[in-house]
PDB file of N, CA and C in Angstrom:
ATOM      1  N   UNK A   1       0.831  -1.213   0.000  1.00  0.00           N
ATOM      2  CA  UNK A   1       0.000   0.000   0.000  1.00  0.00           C
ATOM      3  C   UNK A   1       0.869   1.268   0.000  1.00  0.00           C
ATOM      4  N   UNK A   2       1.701   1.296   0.512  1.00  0.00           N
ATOM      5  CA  UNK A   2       2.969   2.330   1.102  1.00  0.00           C
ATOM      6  C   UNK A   2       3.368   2.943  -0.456  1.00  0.00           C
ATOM      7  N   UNK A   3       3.949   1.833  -1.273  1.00  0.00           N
ATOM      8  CA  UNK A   3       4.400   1.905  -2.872  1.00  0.00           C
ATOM      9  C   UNK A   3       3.503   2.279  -3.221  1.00  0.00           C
ATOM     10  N   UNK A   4       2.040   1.567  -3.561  1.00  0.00           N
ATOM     11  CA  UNK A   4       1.550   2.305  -4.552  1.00  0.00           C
ATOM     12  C   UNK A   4       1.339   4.058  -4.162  1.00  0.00           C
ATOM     13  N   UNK A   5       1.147   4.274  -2.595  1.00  0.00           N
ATOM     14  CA  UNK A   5       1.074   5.635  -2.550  1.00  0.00           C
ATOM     15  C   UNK A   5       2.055   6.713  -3.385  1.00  0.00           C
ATOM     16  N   UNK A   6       3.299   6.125  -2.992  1.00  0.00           N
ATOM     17  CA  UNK A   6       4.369   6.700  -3.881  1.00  0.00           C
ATOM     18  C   UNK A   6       4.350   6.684  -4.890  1.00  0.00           C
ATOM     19  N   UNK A   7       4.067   5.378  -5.893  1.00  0.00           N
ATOM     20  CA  UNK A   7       4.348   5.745  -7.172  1.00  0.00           C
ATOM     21  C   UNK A   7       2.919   6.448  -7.347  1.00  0.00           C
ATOM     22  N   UNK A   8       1.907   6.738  -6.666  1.00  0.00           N
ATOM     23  CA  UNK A   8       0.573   7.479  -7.083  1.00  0.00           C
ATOM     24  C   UNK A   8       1.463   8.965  -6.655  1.00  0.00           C
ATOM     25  N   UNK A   9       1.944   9.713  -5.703  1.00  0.00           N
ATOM     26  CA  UNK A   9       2.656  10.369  -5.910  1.00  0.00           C
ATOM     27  C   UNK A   9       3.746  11.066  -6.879  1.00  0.00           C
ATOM     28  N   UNK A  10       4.527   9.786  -7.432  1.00  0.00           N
ATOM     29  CA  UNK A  10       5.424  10.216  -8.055  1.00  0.00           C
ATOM     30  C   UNK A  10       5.190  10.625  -9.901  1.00  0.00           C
ATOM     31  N   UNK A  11       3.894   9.986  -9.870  1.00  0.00           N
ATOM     32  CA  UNK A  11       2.912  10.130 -10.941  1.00  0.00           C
ATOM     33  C   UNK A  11       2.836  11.887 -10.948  1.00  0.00           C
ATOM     34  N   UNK A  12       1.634  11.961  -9.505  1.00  0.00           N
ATOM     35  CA  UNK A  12       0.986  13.152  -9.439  1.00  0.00           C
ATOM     36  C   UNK A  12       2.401  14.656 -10.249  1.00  0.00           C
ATOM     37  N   UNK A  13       3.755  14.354  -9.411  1.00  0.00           N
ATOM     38  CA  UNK A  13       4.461  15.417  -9.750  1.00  0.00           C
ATOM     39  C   UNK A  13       4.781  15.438 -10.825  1.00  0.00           C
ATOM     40  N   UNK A  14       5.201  14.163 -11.707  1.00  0.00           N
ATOM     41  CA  UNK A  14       5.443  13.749 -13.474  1.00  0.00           C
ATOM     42  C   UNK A  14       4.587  14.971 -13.600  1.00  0.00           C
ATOM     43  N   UNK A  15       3.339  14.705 -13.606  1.00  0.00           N
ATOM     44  CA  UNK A  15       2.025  15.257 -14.254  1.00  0.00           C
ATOM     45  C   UNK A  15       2.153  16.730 -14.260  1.00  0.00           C
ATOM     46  N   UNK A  16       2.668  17.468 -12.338  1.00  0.00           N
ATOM     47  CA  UNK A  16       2.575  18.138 -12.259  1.00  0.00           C
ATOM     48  C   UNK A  16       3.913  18.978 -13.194  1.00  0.00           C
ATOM     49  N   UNK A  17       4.780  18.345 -13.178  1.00  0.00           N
ATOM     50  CA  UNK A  17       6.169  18.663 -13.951  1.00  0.00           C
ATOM     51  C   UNK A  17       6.006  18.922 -15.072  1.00  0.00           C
ATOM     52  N   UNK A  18       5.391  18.201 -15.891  1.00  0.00           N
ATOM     53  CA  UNK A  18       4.963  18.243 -17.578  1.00  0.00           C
ATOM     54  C   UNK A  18       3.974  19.583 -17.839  1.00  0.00           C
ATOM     55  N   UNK A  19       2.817  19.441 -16.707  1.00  0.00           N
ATOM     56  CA  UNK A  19       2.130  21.081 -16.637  1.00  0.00           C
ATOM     57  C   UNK A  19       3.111  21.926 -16.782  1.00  0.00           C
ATOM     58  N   UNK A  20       3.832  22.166 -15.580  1.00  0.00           N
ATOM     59  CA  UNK A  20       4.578  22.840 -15.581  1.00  0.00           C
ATOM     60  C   UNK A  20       5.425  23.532 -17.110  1.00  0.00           C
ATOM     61  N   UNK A  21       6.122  22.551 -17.202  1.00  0.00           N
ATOM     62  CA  UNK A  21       7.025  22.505 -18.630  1.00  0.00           C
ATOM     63  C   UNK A  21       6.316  22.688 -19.674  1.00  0.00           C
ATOM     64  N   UNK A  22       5.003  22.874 -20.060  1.00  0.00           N
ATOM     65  CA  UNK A  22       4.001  22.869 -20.912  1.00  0.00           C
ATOM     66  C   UNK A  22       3.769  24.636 -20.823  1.00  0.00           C
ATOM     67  N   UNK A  23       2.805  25.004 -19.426  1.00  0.00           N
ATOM     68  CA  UNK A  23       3.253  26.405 -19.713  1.00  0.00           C
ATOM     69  C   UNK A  23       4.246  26.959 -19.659  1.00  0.00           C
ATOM     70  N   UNK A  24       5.365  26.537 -19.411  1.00  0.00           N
ATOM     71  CA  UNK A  24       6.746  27.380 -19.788  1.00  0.00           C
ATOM     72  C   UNK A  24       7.017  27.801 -20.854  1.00  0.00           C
ATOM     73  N   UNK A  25       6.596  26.344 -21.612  1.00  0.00           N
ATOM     74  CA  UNK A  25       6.983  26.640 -23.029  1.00  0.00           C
ATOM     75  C   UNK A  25       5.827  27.395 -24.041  1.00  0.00           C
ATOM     76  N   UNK A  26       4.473  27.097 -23.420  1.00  0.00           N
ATOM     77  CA  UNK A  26       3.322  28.661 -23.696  1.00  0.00           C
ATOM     78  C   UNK A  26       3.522  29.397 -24.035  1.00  0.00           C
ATOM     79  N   UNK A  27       4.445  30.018 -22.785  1.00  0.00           N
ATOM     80  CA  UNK A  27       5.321  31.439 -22.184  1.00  0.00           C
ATOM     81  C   UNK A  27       5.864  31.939 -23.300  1.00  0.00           C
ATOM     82  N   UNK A  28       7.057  30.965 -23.115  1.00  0.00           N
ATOM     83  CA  UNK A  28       8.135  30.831 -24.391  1.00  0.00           C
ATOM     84  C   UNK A  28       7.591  31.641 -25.693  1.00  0.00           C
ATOM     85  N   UNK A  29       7.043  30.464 -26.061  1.00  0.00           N
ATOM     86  CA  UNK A  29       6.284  30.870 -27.078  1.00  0.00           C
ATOM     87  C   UNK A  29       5.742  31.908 -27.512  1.00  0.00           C
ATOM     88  N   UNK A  30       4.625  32.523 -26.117  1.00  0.00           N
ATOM     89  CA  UNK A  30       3.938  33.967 -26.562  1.00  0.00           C
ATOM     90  C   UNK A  30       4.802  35.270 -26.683  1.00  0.00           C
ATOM     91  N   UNK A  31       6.028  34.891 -25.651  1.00  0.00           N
ATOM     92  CA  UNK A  31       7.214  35.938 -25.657  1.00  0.00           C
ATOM     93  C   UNK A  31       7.813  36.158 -26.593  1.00  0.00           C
ATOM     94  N   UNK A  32       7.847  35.472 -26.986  1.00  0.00           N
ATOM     95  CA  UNK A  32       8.724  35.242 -29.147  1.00  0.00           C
ATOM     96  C   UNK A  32       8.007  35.694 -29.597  1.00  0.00           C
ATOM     97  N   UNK A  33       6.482  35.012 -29.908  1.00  0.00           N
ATOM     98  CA  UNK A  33       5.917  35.665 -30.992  1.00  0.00           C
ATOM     99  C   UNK A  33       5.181  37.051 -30.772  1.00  0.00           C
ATOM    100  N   UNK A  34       5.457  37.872 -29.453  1.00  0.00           N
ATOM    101  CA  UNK A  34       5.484  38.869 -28.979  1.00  0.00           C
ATOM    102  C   UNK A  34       6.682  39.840 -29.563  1.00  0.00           C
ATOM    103  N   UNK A  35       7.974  39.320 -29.365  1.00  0.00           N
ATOM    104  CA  UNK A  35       9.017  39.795 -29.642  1.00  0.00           C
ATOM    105  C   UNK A  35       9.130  40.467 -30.747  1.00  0.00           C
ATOM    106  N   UNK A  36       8.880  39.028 -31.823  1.00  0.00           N
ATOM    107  CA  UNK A  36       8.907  38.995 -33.512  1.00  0.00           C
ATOM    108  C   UNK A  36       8.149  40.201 -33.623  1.00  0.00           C
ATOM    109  N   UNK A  37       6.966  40.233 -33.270  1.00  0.00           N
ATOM    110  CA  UNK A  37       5.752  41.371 -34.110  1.00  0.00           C
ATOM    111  C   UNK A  37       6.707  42.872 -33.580  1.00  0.00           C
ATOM    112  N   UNK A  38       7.160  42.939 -32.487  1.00  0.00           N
ATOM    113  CA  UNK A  38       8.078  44.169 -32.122  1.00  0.00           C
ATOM    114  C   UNK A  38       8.823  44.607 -32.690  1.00  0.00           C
ATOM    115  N   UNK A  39       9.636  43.550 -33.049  1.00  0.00           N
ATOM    116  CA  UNK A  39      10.827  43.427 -34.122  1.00  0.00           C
ATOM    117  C   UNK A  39      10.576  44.010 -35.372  1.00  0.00           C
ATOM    118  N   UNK A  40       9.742  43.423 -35.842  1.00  0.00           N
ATOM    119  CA  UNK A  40       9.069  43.577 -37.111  1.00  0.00           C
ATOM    120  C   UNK A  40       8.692  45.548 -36.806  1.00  0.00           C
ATOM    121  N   UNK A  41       7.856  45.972 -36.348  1.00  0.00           N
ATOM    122  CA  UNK A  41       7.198  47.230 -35.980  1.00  0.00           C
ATOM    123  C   UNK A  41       8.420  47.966 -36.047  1.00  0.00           C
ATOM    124  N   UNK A  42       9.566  47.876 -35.007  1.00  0.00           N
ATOM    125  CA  UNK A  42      10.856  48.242 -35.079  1.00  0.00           C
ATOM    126  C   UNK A  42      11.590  48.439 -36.868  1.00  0.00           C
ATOM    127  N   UNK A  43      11.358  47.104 -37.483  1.00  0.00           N
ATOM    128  CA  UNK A  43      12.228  47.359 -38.695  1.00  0.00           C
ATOM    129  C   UNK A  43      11.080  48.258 -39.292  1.00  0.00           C
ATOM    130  N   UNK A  44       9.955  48.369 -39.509  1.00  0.00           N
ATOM    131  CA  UNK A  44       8.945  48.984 -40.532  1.00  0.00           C
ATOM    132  C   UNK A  44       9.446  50.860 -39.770  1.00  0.00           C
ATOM    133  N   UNK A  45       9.529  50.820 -38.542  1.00  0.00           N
ATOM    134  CA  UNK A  45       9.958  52.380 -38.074  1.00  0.00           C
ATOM    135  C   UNK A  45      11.250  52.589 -39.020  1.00  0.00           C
ATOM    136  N   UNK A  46      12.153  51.962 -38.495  1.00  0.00           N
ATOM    137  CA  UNK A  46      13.758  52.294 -39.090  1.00  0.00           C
ATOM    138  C   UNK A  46      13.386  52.797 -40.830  1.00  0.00           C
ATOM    139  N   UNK A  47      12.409  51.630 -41.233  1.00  0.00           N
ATOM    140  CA  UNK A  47      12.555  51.704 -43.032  1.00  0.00           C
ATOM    141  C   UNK A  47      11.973  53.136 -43.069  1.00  0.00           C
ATOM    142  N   UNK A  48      10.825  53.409 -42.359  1.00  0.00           N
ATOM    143  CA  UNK A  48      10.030  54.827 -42.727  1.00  0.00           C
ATOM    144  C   UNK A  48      11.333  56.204 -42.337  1.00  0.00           C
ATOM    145  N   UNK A  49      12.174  55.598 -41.470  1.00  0.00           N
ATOM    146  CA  UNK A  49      12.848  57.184 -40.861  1.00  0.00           C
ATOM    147  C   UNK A  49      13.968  57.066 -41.860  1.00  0.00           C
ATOM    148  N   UNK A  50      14.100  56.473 -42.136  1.00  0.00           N
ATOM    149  CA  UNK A  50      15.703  55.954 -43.435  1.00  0.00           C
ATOM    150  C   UNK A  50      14.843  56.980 -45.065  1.00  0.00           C
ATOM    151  N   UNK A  51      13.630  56.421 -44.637  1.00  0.00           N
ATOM    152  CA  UNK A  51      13.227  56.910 -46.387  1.00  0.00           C
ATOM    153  C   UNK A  51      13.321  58.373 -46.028  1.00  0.00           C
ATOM    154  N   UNK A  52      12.283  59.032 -44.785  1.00  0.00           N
ATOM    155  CA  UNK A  52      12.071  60.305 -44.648  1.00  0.00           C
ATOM    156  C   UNK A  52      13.453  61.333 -44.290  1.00  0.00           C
ATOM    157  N   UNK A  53      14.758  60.554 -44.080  1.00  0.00           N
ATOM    158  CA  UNK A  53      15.859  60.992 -43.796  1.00  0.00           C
ATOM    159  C   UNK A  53      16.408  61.508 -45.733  1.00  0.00           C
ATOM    160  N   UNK A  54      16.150  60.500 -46.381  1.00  0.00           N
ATOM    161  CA  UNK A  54      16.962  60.049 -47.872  1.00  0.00           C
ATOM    162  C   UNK A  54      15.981  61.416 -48.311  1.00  0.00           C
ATOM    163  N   UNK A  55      14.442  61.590 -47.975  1.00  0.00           N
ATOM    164  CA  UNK A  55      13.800  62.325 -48.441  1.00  0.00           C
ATOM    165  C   UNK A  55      14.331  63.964 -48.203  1.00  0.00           C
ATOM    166  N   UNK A  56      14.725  63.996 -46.711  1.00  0.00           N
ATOM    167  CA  UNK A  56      14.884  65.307 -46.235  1.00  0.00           C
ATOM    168  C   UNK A  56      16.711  66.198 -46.982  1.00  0.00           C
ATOM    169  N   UNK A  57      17.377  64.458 -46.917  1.00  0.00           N
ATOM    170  CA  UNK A  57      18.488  64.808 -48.080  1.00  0.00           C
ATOM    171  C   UNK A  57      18.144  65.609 -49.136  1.00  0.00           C
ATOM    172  N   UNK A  58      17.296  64.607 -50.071  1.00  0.00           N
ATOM    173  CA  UNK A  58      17.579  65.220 -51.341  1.00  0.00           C
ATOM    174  C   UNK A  58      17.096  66.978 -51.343  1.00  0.00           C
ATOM    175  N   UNK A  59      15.359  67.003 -50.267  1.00  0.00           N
ATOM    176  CA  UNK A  59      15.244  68.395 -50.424  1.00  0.00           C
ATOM    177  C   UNK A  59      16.731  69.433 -50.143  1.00  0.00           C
ATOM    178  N   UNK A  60      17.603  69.066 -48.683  1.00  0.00           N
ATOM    179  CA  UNK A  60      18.693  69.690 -48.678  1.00  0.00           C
ATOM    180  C   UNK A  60      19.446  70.183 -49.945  1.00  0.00           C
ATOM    181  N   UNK A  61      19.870  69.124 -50.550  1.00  0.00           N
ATOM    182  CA  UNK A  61      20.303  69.579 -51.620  1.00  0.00           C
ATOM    183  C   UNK A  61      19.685  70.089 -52.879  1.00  0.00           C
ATOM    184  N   UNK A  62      18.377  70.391 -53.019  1.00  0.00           N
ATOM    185  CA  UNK A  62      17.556  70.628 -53.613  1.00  0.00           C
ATOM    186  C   UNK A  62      17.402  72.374 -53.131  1.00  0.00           C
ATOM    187  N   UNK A  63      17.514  72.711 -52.203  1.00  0.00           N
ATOM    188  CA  UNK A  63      17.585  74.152 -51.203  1.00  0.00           C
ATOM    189  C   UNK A  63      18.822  74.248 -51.577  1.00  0.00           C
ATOM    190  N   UNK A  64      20.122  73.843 -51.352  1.00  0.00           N
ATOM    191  CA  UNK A  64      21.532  74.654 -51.070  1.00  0.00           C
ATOM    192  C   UNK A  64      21.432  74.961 -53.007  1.00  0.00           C
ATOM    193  N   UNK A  65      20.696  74.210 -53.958  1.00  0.00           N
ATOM    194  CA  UNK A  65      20.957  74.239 -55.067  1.00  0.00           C
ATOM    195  C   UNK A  65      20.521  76.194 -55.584  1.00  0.00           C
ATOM    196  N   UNK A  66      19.193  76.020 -54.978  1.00  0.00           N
ATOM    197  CA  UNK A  66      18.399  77.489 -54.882  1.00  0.00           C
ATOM    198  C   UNK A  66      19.001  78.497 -54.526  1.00  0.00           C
ATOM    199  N   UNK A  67      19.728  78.210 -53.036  1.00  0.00           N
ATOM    200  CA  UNK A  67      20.568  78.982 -53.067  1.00  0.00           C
ATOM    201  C   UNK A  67      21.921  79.599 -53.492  1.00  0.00           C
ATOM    202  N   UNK A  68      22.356  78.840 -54.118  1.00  0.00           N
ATOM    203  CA  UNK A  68      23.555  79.154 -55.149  1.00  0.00           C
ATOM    204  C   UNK A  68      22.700  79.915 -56.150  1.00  0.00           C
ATOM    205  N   UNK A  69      21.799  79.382 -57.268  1.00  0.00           N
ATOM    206  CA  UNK A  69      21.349  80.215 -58.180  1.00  0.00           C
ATOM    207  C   UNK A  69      20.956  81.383 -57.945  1.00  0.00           C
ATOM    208  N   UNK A  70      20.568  81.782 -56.583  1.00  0.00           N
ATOM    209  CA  UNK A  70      19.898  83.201 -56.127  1.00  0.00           C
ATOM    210  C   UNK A  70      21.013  83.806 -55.711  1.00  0.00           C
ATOM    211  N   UNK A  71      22.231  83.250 -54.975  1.00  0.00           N
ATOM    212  CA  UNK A  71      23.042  84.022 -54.715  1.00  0.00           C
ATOM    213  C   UNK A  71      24.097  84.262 -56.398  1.00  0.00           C
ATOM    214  N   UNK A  72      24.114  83.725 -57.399  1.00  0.00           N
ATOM    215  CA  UNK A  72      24.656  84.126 -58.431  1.00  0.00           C
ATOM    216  C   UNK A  72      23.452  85.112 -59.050  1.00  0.00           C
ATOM    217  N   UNK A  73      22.566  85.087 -59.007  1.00  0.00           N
ATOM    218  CA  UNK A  73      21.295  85.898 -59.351  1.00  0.00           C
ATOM    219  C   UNK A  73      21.885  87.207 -59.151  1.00  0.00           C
ATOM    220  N   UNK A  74      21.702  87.606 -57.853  1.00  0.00           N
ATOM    221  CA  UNK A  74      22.290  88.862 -56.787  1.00  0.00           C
ATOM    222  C   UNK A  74      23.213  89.242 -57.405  1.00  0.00           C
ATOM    223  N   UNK A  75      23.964  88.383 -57.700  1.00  0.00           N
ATOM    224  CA  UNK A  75      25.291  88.779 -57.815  1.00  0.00           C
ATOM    225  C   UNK A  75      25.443  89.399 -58.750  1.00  0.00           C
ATOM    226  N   UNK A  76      24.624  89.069 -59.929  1.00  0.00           N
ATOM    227  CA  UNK A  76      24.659  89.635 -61.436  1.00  0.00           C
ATOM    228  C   UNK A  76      23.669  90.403 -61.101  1.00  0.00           C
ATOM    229  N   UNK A  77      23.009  90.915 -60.365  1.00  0.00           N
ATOM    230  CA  UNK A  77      21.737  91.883 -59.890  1.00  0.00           C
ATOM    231  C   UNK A  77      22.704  93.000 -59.547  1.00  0.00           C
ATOM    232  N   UNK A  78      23.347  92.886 -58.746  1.00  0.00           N
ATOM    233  CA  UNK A  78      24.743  93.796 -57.849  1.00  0.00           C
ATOM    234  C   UNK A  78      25.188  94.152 -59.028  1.00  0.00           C
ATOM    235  N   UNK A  79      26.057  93.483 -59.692  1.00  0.00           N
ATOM    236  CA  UNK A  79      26.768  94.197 -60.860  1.00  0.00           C
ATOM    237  C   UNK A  79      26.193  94.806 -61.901  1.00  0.00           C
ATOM    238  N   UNK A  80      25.231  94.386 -62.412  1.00  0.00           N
ATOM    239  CA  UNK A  80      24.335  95.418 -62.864  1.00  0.00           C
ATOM    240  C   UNK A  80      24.258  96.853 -62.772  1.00  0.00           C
ATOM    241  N   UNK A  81      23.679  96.611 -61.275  1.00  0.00           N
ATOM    242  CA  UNK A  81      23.028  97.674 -60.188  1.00  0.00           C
ATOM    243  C   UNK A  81      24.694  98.932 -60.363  1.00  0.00           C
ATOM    244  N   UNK A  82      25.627  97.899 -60.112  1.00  0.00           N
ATOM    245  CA  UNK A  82      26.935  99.176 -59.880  1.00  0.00           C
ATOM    246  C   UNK A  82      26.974  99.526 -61.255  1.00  0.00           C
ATOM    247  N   UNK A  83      26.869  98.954 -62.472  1.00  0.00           N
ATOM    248  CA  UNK A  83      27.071  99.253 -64.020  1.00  0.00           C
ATOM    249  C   UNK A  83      26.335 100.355 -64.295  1.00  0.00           C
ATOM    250  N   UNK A  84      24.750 100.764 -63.844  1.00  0.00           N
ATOM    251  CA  UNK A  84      24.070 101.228 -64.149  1.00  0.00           C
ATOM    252  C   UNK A  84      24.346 102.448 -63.058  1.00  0.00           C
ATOM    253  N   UNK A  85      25.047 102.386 -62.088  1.00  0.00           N
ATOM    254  CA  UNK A  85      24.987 103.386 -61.265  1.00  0.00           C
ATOM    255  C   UNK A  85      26.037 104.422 -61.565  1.00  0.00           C
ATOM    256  N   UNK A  86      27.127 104.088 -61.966  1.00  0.00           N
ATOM    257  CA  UNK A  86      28.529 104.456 -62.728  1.00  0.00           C
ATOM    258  C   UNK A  86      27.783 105.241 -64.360  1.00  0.00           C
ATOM    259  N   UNK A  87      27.380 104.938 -64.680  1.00  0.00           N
ATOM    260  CA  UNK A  87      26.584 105.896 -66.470  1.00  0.00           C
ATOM    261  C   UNK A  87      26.084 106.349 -65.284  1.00  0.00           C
ATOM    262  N   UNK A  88      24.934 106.395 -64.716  1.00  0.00           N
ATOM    263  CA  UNK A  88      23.977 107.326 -64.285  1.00  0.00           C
ATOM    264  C   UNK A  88      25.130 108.915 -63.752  1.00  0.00           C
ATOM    265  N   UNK A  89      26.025 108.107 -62.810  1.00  0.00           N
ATOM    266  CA  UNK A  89      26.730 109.479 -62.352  1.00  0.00           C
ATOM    267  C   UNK A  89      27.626 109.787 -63.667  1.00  0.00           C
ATOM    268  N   UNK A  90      28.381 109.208 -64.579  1.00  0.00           N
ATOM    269  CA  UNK A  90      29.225 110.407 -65.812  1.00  0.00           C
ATOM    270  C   UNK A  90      28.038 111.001 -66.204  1.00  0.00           C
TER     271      UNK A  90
END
């Protein structure tokens, strides 16, 4: 009687052990595929700030371009301006 108590015992903790190890690996599981979708959200951020970075480039150089042409603009505006000011005074 003594034995079978035990091995009815040693059953019960198997059982309880395998529960155990069963939601662990649940766990496991939901934590990963928790992770992944993060991961994922993470790379889709990086791709959007990479494009809107490449985007904010090109305007940069799209502006410093403007400003060269306006400052050569001026510039031939200026010389002008002194050409025409020089006749005006002879």
């Amino acid at each position: 009687e003594k034995e079978s108590e035990i091995k009815r015992e040693i059953s019960e903790y198997k059982d309880r052990l395998l529960q155990a190890e069963k939601e662990h690996q649940d766990a496991l599981t939901e934590a990963n595929r928790k992770n992944e979708v993060e991961i994922e959200a993470c790379h889709e951020k990086i791709s959007s700030l990479e494009h809107f970075i490449s985007s904010q480039k090109l305007e940069i150089e799209h502006l410093k371009s403007n400003k060269e042409q306006l400052n050569n603009s001026l510039k031939e505006a200026n010389q002008s301006l002194g050409e025409l000011l020089k006749t005006k005074v002879r």
